[in-house]
Each structure stands twice: as C-alpha cells, then as structure tokens.
PDB file of N, CA and C in Angstrom:
ATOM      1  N   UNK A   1      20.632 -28.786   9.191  1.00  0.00           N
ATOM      2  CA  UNK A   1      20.979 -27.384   9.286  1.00  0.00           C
ATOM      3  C   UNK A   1      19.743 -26.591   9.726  1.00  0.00           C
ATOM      4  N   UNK A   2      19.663 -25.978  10.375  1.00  0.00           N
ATOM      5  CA  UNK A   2      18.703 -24.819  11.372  1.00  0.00           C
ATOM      6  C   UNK A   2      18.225 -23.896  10.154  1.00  0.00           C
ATOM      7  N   UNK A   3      17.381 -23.541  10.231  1.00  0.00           N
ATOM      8  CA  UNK A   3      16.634 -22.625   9.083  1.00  0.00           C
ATOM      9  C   UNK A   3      16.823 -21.465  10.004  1.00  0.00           C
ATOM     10  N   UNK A   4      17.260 -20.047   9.158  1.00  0.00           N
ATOM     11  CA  UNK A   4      17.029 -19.151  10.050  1.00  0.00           C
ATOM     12  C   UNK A   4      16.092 -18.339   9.943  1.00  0.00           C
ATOM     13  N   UNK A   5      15.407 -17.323  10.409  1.00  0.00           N
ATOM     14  CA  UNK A   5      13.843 -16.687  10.260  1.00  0.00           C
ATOM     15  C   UNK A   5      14.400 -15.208  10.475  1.00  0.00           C
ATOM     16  N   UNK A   6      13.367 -14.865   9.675  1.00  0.00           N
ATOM     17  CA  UNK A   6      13.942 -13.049  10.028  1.00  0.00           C
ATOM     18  C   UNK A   6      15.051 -12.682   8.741  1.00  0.00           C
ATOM     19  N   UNK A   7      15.669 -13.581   8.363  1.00  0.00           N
ATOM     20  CA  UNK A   7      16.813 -12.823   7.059  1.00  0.00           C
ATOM     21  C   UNK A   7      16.347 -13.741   5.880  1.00  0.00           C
ATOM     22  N   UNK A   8      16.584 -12.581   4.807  1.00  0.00           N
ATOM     23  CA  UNK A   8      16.488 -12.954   3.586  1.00  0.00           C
ATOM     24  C   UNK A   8      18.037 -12.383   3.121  1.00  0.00           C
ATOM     25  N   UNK A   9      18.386 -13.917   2.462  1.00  0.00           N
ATOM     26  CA  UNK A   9      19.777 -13.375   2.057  1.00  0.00           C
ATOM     27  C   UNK A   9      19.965 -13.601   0.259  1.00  0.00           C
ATOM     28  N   UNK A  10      18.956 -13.994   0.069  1.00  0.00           N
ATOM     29  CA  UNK A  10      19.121 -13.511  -1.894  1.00  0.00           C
ATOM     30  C   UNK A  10      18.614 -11.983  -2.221  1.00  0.00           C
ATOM     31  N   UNK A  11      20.179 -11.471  -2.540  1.00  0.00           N
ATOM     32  CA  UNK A  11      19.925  -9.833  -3.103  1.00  0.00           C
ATOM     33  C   UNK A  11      18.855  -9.232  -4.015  1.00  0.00           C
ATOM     34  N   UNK A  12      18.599 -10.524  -4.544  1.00  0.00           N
ATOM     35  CA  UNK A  12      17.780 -10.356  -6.065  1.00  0.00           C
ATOM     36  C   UNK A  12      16.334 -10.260  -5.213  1.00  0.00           C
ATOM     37  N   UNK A  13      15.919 -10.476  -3.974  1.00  0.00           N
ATOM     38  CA  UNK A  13      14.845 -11.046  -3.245  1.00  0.00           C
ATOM     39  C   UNK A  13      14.452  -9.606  -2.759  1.00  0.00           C
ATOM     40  N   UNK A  14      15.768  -9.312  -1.996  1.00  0.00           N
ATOM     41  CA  UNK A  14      15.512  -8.352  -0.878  1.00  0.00           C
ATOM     42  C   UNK A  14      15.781  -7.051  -2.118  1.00  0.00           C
ATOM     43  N   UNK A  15      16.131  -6.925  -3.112  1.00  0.00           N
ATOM     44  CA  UNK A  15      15.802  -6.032  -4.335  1.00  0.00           C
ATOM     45  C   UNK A  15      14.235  -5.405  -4.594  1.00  0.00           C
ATOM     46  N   UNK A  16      13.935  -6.885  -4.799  1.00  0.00           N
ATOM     47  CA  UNK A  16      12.291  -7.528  -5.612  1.00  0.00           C
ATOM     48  C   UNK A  16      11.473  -6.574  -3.966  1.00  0.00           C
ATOM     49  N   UNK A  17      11.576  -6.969  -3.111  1.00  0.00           N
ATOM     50  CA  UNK A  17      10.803  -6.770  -1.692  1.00  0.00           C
ATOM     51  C   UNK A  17      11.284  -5.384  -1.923  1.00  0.00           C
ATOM     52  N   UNK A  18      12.028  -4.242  -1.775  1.00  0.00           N
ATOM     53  CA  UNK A  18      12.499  -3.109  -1.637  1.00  0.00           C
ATOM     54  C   UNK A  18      11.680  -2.384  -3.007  1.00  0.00           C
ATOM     55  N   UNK A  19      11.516  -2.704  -4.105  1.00  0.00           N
ATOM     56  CA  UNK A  19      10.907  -2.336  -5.154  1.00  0.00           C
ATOM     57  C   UNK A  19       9.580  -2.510  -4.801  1.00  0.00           C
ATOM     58  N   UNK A  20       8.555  -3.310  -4.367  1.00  0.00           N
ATOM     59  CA  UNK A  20       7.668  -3.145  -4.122  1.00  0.00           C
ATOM     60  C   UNK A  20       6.915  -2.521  -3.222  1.00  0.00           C
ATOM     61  N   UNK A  21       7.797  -2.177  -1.832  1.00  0.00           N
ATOM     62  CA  UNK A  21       7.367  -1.177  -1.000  1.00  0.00           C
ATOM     63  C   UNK A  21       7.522   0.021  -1.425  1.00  0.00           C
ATOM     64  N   UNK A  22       8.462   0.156  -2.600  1.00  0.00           N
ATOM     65  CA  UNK A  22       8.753   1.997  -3.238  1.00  0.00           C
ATOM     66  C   UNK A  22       7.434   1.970  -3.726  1.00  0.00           C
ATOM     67  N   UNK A  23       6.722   0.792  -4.655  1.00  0.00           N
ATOM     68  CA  UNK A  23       5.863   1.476  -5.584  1.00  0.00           C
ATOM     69  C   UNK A  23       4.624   1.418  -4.877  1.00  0.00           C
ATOM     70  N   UNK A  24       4.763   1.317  -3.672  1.00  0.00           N
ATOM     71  CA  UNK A  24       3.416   1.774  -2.354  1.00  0.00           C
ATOM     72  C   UNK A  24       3.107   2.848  -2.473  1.00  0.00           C
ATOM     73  N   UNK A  25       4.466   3.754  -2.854  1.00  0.00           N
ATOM     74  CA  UNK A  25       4.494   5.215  -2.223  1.00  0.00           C
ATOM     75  C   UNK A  25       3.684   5.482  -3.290  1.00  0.00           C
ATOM     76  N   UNK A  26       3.100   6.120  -4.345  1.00  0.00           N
ATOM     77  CA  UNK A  26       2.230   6.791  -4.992  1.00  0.00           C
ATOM     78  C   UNK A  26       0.873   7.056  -4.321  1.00  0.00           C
ATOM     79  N   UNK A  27       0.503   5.950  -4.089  1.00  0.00           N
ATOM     80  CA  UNK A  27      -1.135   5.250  -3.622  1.00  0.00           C
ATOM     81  C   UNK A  27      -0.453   6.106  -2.289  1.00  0.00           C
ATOM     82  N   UNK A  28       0.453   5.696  -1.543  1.00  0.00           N
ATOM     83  CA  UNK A  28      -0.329   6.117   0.303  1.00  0.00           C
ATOM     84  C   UNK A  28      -0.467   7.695   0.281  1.00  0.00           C
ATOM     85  N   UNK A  29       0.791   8.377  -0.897  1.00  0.00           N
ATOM     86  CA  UNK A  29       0.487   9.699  -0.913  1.00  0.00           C
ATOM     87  C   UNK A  29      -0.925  10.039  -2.014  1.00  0.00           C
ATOM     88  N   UNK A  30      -1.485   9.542  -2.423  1.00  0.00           N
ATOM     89  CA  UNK A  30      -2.682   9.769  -2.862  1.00  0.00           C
ATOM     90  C   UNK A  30      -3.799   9.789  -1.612  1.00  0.00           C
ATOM     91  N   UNK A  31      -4.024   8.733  -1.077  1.00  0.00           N
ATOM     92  CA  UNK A  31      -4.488   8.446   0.120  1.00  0.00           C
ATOM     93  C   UNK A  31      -4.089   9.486   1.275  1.00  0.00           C
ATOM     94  N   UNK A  32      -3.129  10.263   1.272  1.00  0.00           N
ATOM     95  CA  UNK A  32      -2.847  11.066   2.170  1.00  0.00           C
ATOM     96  C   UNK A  32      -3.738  12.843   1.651  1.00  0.00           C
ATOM     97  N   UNK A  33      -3.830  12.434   0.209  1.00  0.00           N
ATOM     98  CA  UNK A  33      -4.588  13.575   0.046  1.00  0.00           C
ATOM     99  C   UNK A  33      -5.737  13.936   0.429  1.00  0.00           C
ATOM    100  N   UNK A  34      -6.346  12.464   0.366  1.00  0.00           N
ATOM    101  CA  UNK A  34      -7.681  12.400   0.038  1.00  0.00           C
ATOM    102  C   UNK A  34      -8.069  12.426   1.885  1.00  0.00           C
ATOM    103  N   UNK A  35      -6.966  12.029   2.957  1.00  0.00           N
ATOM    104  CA  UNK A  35      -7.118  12.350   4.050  1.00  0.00           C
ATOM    105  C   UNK A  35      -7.421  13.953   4.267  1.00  0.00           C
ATOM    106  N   UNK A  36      -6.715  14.215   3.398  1.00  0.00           N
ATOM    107  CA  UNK A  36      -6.187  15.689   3.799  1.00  0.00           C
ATOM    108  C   UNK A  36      -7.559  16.498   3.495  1.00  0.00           C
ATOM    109  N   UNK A  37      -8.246  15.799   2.355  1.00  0.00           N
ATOM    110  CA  UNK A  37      -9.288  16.618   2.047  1.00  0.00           C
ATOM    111  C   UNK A  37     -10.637  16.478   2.439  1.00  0.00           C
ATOM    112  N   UNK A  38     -11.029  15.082   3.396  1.00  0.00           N
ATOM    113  CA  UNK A  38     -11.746  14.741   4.085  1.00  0.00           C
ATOM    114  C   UNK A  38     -11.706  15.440   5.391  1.00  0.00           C
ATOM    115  N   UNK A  39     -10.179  15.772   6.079  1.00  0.00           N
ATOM    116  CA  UNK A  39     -10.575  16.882   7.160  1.00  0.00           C
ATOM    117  C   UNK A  39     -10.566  18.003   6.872  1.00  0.00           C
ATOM    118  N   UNK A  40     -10.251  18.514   5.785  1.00  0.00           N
ATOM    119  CA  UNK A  40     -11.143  19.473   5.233  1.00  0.00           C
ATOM    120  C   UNK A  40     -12.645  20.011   5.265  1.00  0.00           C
ATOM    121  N   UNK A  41     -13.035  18.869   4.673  1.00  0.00           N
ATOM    122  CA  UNK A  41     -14.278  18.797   4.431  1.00  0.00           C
ATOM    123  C   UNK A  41     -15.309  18.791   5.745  1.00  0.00           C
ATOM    124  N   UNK A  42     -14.539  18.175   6.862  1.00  0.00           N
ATOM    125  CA  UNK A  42     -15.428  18.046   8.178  1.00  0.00           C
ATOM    126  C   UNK A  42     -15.275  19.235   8.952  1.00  0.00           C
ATOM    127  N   UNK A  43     -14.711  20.063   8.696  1.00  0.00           N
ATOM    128  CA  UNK A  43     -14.299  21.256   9.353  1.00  0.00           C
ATOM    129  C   UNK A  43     -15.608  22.186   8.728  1.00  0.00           C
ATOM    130  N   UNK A  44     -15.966  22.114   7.188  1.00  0.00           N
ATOM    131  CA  UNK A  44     -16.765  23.260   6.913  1.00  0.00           C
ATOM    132  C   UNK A  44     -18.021  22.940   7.862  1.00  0.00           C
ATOM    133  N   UNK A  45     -19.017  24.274   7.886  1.00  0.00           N
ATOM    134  CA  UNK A  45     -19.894  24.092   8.583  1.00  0.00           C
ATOM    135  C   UNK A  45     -21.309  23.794   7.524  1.00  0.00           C
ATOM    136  N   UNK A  46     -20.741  23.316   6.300  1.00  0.00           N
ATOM    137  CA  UNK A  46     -22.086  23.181   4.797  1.00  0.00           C
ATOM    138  C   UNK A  46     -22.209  21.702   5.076  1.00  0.00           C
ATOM    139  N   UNK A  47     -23.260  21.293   4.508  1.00  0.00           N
ATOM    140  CA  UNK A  47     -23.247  19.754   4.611  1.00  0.00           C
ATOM    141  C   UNK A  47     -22.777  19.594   3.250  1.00  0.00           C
ATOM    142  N   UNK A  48     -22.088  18.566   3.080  1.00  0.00           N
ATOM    143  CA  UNK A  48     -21.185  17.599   1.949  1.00  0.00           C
ATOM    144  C   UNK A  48     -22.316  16.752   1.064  1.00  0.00           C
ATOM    145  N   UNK A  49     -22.900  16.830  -0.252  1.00  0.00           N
ATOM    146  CA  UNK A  49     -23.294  16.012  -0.553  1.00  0.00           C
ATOM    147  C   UNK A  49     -22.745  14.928  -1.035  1.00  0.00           C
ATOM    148  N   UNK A  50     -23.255  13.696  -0.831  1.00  0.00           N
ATOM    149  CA  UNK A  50     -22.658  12.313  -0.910  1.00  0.00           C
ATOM    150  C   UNK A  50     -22.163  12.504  -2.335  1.00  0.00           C
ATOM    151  N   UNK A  51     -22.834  12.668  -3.294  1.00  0.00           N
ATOM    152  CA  UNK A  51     -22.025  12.545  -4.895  1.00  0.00           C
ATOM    153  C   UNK A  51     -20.713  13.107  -5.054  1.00  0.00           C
ATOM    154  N   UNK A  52     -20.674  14.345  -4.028  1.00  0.00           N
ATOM    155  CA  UNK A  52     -19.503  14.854  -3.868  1.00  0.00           C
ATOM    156  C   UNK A  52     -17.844  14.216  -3.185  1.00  0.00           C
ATOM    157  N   UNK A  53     -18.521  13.266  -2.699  1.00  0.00           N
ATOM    158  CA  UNK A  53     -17.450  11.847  -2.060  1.00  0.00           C
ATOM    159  C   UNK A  53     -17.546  10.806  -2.552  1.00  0.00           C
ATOM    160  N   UNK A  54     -18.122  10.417  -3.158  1.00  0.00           N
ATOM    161  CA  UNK A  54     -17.964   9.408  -4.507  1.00  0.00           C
ATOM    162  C   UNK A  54     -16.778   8.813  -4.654  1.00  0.00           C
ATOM    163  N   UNK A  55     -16.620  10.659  -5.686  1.00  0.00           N
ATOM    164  CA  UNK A  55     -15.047  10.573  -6.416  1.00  0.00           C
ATOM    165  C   UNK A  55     -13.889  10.298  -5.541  1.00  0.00           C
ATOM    166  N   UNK A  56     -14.024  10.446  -4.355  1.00  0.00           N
ATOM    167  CA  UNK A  56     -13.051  10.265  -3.146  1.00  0.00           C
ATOM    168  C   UNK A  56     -12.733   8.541  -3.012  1.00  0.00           C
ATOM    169  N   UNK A  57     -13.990   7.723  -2.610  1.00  0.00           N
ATOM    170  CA  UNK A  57     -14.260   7.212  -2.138  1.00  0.00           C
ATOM    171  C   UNK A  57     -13.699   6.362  -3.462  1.00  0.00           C
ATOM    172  N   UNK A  58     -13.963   6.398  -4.617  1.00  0.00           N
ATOM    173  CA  UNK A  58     -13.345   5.378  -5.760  1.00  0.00           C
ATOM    174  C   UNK A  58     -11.413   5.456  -5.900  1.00  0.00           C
ATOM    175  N   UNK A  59     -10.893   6.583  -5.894  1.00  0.00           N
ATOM    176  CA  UNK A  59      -9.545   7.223  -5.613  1.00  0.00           C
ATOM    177  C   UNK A  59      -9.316   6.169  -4.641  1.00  0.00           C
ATOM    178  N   UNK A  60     -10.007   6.053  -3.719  1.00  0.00           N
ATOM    179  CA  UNK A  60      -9.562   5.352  -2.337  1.00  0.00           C
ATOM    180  C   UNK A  60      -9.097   4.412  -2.469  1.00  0.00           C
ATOM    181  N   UNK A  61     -10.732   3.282  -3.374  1.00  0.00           N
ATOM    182  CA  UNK A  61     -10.727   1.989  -3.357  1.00  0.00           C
ATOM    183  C   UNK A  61      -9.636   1.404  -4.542  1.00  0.00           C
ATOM    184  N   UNK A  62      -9.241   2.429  -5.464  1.00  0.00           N
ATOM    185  CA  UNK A  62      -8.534   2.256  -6.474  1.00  0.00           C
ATOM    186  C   UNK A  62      -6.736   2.039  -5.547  1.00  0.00           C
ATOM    187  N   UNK A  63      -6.730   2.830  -4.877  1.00  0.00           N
ATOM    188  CA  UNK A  63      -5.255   2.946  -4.645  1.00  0.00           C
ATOM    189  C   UNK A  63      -5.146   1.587  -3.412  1.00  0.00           C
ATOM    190  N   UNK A  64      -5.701   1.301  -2.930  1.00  0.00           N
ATOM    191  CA  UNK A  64      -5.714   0.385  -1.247  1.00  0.00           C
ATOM    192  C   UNK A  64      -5.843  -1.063  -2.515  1.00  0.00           C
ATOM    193  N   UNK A  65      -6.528  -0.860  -3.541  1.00  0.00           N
ATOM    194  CA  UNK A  65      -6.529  -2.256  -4.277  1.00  0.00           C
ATOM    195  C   UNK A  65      -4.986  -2.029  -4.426  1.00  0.00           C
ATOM    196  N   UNK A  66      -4.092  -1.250  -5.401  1.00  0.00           N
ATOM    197  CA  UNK A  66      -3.057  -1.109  -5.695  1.00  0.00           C
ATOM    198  C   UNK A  66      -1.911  -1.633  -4.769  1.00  0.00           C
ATOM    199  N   UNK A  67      -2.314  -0.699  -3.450  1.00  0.00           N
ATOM    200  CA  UNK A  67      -1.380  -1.236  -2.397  1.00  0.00           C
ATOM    201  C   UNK A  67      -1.292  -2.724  -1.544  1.00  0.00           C
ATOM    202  N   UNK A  68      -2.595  -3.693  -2.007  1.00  0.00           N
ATOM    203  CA  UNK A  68      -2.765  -4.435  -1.158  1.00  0.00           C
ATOM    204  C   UNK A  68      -2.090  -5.819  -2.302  1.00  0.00           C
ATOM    205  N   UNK A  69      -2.242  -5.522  -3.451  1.00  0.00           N
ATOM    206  CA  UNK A  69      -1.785  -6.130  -4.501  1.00  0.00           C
ATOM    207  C   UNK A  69      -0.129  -6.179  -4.704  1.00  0.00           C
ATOM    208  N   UNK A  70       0.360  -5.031  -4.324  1.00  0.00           N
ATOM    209  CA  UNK A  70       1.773  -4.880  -3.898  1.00  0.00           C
ATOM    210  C   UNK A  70       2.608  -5.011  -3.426  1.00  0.00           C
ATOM    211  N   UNK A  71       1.789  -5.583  -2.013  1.00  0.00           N
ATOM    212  CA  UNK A  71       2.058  -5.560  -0.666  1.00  0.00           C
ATOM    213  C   UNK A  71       1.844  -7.159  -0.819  1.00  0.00           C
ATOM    214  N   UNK A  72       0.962  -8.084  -1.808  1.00  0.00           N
ATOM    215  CA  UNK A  72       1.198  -9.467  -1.450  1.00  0.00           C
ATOM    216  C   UNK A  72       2.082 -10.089  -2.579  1.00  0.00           C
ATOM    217  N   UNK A  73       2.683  -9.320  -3.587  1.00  0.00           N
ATOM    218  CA  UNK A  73       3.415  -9.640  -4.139  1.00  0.00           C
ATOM    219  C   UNK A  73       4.942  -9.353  -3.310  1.00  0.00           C
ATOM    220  N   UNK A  74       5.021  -8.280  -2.421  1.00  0.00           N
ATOM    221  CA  UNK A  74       6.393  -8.605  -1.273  1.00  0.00           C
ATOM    222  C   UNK A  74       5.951  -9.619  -0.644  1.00  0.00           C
ATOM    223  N   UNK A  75       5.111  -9.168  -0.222  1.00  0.00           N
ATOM    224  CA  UNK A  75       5.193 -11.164   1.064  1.00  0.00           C
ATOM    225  C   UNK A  75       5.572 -12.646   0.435  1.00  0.00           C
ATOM    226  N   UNK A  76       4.580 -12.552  -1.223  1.00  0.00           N
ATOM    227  CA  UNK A  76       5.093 -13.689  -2.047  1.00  0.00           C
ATOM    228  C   UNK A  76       6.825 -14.016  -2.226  1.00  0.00           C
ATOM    229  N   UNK A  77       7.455 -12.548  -2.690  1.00  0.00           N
ATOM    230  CA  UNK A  77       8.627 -13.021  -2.929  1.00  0.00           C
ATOM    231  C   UNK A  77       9.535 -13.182  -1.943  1.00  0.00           C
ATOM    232  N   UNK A  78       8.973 -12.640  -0.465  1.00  0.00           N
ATOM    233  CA  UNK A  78       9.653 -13.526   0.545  1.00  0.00           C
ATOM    234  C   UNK A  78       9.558 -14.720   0.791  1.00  0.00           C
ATOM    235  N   UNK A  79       8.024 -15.205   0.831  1.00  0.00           N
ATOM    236  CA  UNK A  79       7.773 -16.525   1.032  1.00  0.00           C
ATOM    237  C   UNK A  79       8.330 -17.594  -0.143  1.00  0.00           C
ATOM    238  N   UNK A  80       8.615 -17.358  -0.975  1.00  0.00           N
ATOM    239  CA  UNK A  80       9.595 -17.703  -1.986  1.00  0.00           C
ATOM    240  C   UNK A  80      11.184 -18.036  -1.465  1.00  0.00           C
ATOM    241  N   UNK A  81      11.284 -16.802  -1.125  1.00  0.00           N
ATOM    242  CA  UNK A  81      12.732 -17.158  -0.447  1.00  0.00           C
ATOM    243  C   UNK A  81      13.241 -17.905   0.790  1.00  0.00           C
ATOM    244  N   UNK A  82      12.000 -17.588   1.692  1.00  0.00           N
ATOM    245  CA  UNK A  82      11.541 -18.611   2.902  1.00  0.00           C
ATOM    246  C   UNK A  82      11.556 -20.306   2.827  1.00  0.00           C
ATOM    247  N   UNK A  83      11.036 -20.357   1.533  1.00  0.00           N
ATOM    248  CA  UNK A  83      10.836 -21.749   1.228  1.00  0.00           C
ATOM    249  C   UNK A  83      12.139 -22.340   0.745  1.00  0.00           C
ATOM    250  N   UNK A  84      12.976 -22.011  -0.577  1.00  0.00           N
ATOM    251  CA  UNK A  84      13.950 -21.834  -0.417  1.00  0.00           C
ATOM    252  C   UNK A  84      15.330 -22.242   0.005  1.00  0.00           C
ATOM    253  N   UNK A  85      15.054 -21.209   1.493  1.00  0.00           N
ATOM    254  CA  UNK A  85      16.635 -21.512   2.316  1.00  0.00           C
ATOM    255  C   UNK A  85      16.158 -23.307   3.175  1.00  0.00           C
TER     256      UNK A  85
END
C-alpha cells in the first residue's frame, strides 16, 4: 500500500498539531510588541542605552524559546503520525 504524504488523518493528531500552533499565538504577539517598540525606539533622535534593551532582548529570548519548543512538539506529533500510517 502507497504511503501518502501531505495528510494526516488521525483527528486526535491534527487536534494535538492545531493546539499547538494556537499556543504560538501569545509569544508572536509578545514579539510583535517588542517589534513595535524597537521601531519606536529607532525613530527617537536620543541614543538608547543598552541596559535599556536588556529587558527586551530577554522577553525575546524567553518567548522564541517558547515558540520553538512548540513548534517541535507539532512537528513531533506529526512525525508520529507519519510513522504510523
């Protein structure tokens, strides 16, 4: 029998995968702030002291860990299902 590529057909899978791209959304809209406030910041004509981006810069690394951790737990539970069919 031909394996097919591209579909996942356990509901419980494509559930699991759909739940984990929702709980992306916190982090990218955090990350969208912190965009938001970096062109902010390049617009003034003061210089920025570095301590002052720090706190940015940890926000950052905190949420991209979050999302990247999230993001390989969908790929896992596809490759799960991949294996599988």
């Amino acid at each position: 029998m031909a394996k097919r590529h591209g579909k996942i057909s356990d509901k419980s899978t494509t559930d699991a995968i759909h739940q984990h791209l929702f709980d992306i959304e916190p982090e990218l809209r955090m990350l969208e702030g912190v965009v938001g406030i970096l062109q902010s910041l390049s617009t003034t004509a003061d210089q920025v002291e570095p301590i002052a981006l720090a706190p940015l810069a940890h926000l950052s690394a905190e949420a991209l860990e979050k999302i990247f951790s999230t993001w390989r737990q969908a790929v896992t539970a596809s490759s799960n299902e991949a294996l599988a069919q």
